[in-house]
PDB file of N, CA and C in Angstrom:
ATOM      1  N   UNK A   1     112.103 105.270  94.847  1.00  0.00           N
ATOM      2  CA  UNK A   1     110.666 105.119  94.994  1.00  0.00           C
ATOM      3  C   UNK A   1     110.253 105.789  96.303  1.00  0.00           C
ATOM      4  N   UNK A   2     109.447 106.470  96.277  1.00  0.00           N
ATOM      5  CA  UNK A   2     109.027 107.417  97.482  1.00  0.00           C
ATOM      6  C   UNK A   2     107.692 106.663  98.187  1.00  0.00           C
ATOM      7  N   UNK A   3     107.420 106.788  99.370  1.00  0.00           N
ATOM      8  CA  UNK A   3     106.216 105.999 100.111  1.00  0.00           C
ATOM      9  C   UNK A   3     105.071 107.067 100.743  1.00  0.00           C
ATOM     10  N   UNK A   4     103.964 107.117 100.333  1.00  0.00           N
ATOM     11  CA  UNK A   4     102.971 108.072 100.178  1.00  0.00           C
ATOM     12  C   UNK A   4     101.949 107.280 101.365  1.00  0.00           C
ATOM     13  N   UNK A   5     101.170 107.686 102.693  1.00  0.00           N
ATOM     14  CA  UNK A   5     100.320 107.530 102.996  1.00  0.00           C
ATOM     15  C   UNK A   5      99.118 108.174 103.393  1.00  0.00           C
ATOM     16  N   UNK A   6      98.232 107.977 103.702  1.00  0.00           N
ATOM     17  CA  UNK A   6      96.793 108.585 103.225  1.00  0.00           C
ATOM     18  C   UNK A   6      95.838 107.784 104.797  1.00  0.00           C
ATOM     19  N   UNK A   7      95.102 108.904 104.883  1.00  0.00           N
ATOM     20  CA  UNK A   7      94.074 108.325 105.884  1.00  0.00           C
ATOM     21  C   UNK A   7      92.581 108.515 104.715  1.00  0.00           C
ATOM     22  N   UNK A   8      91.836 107.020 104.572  1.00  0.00           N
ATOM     23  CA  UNK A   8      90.964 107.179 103.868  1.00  0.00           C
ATOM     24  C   UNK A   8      89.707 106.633 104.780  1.00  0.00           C
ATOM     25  N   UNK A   9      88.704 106.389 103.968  1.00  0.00           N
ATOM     26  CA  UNK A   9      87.041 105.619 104.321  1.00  0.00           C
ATOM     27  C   UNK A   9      87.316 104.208 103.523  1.00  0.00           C
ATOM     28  N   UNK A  10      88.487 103.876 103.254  1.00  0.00           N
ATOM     29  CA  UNK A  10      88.293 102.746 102.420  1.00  0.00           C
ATOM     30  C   UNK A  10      88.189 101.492 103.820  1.00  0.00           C
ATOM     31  N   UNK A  11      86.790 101.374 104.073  1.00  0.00           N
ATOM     32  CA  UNK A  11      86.816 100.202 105.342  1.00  0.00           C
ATOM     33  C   UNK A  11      85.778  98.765 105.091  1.00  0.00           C
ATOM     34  N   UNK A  12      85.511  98.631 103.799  1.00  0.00           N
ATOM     35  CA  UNK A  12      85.216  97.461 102.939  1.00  0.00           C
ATOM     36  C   UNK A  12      85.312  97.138 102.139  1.00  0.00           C
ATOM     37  N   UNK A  13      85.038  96.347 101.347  1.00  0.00           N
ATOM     38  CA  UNK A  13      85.439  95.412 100.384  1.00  0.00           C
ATOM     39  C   UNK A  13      85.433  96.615  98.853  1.00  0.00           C
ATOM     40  N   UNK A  14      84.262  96.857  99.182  1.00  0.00           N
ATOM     41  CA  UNK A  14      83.177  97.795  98.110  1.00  0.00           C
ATOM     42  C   UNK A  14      83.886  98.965  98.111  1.00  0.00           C
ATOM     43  N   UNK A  15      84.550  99.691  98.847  1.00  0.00           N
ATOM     44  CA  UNK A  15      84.870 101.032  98.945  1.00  0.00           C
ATOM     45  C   UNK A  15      86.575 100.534  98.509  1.00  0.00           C
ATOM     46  N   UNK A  16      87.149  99.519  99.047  1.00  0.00           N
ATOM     47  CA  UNK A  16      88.319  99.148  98.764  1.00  0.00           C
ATOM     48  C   UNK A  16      88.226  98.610  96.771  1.00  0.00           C
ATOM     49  N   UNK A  17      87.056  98.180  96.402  1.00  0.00           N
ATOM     50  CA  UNK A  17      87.020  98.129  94.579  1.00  0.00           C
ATOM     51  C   UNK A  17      87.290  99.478  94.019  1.00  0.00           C
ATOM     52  N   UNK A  18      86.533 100.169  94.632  1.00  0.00           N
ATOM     53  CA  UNK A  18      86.364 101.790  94.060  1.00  0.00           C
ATOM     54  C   UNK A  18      87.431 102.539  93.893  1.00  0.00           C
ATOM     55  N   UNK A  19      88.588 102.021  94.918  1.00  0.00           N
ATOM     56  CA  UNK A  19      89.702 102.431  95.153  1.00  0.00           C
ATOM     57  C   UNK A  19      90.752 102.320  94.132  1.00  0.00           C
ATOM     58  N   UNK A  20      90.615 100.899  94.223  1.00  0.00           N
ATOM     59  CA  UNK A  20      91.304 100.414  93.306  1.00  0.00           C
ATOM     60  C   UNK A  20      91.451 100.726  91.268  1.00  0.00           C
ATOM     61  N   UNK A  21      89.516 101.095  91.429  1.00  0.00           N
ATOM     62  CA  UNK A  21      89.371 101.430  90.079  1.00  0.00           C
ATOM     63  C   UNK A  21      89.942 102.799  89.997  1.00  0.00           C
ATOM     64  N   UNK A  22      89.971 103.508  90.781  1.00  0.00           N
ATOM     65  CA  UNK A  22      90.423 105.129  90.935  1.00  0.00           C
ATOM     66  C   UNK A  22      91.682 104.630  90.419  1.00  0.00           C
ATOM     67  N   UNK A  23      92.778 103.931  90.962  1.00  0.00           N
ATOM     68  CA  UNK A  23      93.687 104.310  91.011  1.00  0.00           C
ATOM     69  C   UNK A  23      94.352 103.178  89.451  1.00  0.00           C
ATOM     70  N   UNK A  24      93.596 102.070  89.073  1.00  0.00           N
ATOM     71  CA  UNK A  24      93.779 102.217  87.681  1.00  0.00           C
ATOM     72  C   UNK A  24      93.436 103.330  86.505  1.00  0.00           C
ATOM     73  N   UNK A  25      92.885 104.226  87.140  1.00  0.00           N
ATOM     74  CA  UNK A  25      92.975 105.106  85.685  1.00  0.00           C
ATOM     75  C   UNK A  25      93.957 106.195  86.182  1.00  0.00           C
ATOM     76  N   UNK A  26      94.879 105.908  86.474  1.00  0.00           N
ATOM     77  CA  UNK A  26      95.897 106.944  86.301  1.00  0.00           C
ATOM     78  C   UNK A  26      96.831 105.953  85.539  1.00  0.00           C
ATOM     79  N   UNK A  27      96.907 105.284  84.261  1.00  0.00           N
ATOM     80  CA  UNK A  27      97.256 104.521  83.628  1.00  0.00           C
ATOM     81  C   UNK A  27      98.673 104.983  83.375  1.00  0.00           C
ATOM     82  N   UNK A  28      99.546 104.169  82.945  1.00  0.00           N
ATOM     83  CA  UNK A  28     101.022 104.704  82.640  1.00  0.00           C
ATOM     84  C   UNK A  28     101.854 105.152  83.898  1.00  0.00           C
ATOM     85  N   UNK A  29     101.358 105.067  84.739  1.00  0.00           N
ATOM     86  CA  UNK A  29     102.065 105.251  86.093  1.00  0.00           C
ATOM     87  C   UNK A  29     101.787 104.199  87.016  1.00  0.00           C
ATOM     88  N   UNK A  30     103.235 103.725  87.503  1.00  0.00           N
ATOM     89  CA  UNK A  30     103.349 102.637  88.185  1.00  0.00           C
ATOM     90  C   UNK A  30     102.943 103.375  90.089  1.00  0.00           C
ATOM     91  N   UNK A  31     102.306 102.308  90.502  1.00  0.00           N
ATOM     92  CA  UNK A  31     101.938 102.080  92.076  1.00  0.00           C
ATOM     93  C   UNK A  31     101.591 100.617  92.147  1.00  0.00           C
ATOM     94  N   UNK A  32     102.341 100.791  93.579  1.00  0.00           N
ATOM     95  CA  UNK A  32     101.688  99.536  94.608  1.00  0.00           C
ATOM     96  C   UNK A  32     100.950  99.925  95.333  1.00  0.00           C
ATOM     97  N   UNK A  33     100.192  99.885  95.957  1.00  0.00           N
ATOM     98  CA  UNK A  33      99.525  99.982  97.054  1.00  0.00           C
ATOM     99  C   UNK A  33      98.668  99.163  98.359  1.00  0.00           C
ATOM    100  N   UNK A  34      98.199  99.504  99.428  1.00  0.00           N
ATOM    101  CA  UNK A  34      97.813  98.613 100.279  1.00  0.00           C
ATOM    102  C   UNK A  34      96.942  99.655 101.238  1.00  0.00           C
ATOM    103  N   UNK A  35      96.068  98.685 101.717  1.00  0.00           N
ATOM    104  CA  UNK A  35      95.227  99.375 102.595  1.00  0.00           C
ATOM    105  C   UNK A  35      94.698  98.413 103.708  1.00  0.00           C
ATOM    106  N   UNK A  36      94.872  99.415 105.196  1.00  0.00           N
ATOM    107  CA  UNK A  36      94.720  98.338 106.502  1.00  0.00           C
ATOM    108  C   UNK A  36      93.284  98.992 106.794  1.00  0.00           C
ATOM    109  N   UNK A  37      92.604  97.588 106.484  1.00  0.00           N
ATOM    110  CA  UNK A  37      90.868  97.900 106.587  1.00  0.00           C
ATOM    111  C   UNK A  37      90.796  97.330 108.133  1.00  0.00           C
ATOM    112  N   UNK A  38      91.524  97.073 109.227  1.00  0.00           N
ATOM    113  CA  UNK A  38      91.308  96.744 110.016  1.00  0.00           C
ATOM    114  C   UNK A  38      91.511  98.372 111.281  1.00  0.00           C
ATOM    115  N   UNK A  39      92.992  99.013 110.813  1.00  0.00           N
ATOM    116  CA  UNK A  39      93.375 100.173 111.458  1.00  0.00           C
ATOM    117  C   UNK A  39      92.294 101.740 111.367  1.00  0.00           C
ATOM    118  N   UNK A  40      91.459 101.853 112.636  1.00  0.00           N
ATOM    119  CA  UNK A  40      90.579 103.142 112.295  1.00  0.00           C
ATOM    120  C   UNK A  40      90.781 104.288 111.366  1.00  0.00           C
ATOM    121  N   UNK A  41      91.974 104.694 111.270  1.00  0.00           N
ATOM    122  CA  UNK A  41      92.187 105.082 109.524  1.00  0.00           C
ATOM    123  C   UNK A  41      92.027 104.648 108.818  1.00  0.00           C
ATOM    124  N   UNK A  42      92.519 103.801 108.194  1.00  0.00           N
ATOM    125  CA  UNK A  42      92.571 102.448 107.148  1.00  0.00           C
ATOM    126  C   UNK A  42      93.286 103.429 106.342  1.00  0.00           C
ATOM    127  N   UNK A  43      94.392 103.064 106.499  1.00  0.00           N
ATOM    128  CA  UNK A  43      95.802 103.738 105.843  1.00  0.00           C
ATOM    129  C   UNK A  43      95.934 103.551 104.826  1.00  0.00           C
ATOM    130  N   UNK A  44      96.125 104.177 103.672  1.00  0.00           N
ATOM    131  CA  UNK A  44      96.492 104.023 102.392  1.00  0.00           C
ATOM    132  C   UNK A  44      97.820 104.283 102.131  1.00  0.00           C
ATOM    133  N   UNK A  45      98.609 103.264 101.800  1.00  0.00           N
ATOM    134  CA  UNK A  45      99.749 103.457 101.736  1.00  0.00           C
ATOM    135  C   UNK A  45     100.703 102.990 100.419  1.00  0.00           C
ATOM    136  N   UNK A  46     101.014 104.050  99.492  1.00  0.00           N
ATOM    137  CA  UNK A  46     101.064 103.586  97.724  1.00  0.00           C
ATOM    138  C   UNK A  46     102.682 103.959  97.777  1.00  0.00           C
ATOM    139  N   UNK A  47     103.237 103.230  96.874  1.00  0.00           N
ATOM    140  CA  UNK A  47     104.851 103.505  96.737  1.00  0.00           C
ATOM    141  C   UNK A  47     104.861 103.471  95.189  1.00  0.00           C
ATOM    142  N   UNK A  48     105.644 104.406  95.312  1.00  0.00           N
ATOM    143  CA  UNK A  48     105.549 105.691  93.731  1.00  0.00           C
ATOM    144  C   UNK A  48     106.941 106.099  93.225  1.00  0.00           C
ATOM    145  N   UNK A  49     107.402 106.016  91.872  1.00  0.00           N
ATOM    146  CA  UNK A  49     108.384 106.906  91.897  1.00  0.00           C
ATOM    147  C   UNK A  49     107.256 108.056  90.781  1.00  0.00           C
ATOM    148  N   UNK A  50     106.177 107.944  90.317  1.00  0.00           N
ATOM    149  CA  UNK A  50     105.662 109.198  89.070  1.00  0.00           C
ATOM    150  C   UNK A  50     104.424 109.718  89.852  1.00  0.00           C
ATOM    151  N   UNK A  51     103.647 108.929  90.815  1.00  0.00           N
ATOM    152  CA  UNK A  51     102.411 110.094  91.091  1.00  0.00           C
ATOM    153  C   UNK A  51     102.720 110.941  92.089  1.00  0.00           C
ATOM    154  N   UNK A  52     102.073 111.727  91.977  1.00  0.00           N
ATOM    155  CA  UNK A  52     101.661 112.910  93.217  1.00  0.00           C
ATOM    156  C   UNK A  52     100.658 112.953  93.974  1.00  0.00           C
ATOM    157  N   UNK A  53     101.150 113.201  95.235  1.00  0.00           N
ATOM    158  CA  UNK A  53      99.591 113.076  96.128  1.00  0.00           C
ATOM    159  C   UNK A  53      98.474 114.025  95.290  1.00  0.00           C
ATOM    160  N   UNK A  54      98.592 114.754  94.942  1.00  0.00           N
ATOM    161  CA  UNK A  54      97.652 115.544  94.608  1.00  0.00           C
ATOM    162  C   UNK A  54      96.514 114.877  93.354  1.00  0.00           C
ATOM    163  N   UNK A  55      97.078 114.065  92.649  1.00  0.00           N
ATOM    164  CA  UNK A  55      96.650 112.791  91.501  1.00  0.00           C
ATOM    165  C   UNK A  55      96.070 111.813  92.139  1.00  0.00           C
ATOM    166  N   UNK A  56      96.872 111.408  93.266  1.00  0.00           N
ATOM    167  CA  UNK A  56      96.018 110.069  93.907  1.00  0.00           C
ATOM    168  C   UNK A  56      94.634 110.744  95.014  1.00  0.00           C
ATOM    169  N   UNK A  57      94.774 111.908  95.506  1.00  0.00           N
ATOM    170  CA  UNK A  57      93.395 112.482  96.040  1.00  0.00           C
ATOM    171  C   UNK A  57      92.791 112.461  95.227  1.00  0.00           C
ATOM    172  N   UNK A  58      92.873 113.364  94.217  1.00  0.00           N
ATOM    173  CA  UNK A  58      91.720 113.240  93.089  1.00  0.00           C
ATOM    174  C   UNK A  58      90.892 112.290  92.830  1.00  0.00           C
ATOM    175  N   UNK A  59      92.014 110.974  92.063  1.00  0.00           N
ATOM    176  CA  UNK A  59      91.881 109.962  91.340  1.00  0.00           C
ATOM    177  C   UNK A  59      90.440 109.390  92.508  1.00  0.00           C
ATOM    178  N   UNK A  60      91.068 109.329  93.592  1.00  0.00           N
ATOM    179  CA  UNK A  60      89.891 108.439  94.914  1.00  0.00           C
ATOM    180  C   UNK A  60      88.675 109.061  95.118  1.00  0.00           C
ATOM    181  N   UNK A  61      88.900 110.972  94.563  1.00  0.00           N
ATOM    182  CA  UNK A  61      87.627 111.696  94.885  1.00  0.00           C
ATOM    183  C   UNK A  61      86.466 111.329  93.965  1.00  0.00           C
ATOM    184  N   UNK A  62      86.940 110.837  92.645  1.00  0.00           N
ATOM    185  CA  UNK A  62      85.905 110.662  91.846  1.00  0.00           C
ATOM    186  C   UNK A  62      85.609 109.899  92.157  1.00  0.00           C
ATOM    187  N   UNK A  63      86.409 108.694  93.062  1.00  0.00           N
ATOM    188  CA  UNK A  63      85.368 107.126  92.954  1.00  0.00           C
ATOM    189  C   UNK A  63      84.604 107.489  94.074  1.00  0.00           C
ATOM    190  N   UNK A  64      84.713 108.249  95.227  1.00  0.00           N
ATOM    191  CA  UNK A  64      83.447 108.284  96.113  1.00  0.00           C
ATOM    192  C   UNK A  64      84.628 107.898  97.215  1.00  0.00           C
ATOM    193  N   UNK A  65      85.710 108.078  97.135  1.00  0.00           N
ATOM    194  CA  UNK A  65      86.360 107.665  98.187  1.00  0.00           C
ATOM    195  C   UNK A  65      87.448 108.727  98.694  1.00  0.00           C
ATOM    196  N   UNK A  66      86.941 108.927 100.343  1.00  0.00           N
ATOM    197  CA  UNK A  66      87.730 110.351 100.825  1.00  0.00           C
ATOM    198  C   UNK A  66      88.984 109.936 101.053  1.00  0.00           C
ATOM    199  N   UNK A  67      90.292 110.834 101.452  1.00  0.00           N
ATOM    200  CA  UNK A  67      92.149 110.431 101.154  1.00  0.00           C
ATOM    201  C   UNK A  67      92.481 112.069 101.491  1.00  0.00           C
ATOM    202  N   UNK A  68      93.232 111.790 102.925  1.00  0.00           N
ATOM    203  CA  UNK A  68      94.009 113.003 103.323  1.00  0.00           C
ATOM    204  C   UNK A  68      95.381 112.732 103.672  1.00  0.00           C
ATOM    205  N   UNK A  69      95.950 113.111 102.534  1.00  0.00           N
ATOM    206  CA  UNK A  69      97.491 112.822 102.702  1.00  0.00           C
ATOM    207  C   UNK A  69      98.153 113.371 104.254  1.00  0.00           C
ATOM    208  N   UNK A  70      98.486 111.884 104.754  1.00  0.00           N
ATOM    209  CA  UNK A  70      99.493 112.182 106.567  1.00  0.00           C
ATOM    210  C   UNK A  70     100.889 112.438 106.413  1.00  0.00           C
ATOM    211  N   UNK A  71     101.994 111.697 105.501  1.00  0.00           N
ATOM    212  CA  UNK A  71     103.383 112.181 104.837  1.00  0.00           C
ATOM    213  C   UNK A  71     103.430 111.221 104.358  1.00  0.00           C
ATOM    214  N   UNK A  72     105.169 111.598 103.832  1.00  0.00           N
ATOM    215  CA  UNK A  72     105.547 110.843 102.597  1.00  0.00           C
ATOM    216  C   UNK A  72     107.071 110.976 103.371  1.00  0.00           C
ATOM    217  N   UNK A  73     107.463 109.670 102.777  1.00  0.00           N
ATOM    218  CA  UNK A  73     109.021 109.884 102.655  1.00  0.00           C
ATOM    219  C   UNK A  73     109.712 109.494 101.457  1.00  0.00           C
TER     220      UNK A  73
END
């Protein structure tokens, strides 16, 4: 399982739903994820063995929510 993090705008409740709905429709692919709404990034940090950063930017661009992948290990 590989660990993916992200500097996003997810810094409330409302932007943290949106998120979440983004990232249920990448259906059939397993993630966890978490986000520190307290840290001035507010880190997005998803553990993956099937998506690609490039799927989870997307997925967040449509909900209205910005995500610039920082690394992965």
């Amino acid at each position: 399982m590989k660990t993916l993090h992200f500097r996003t705008n997810i810094d409330c409740p409302f932007r943290l739903l949106k998120a979440t709905c983004g990232l249920e429709c990448l259906r059939g692919k397993y993630c966890h994820f978490s986000v520190d709404l307290v840290e001035q990034n507010h880190i997005l940090t998803i553990k993956t063995d099937d998506l690609q950063p490039d799927e989870i930017i997307q997925a967040l661009k449509q909900e209205g929510v910005s995500c610039e992948m920082l690394l992965h290990s």
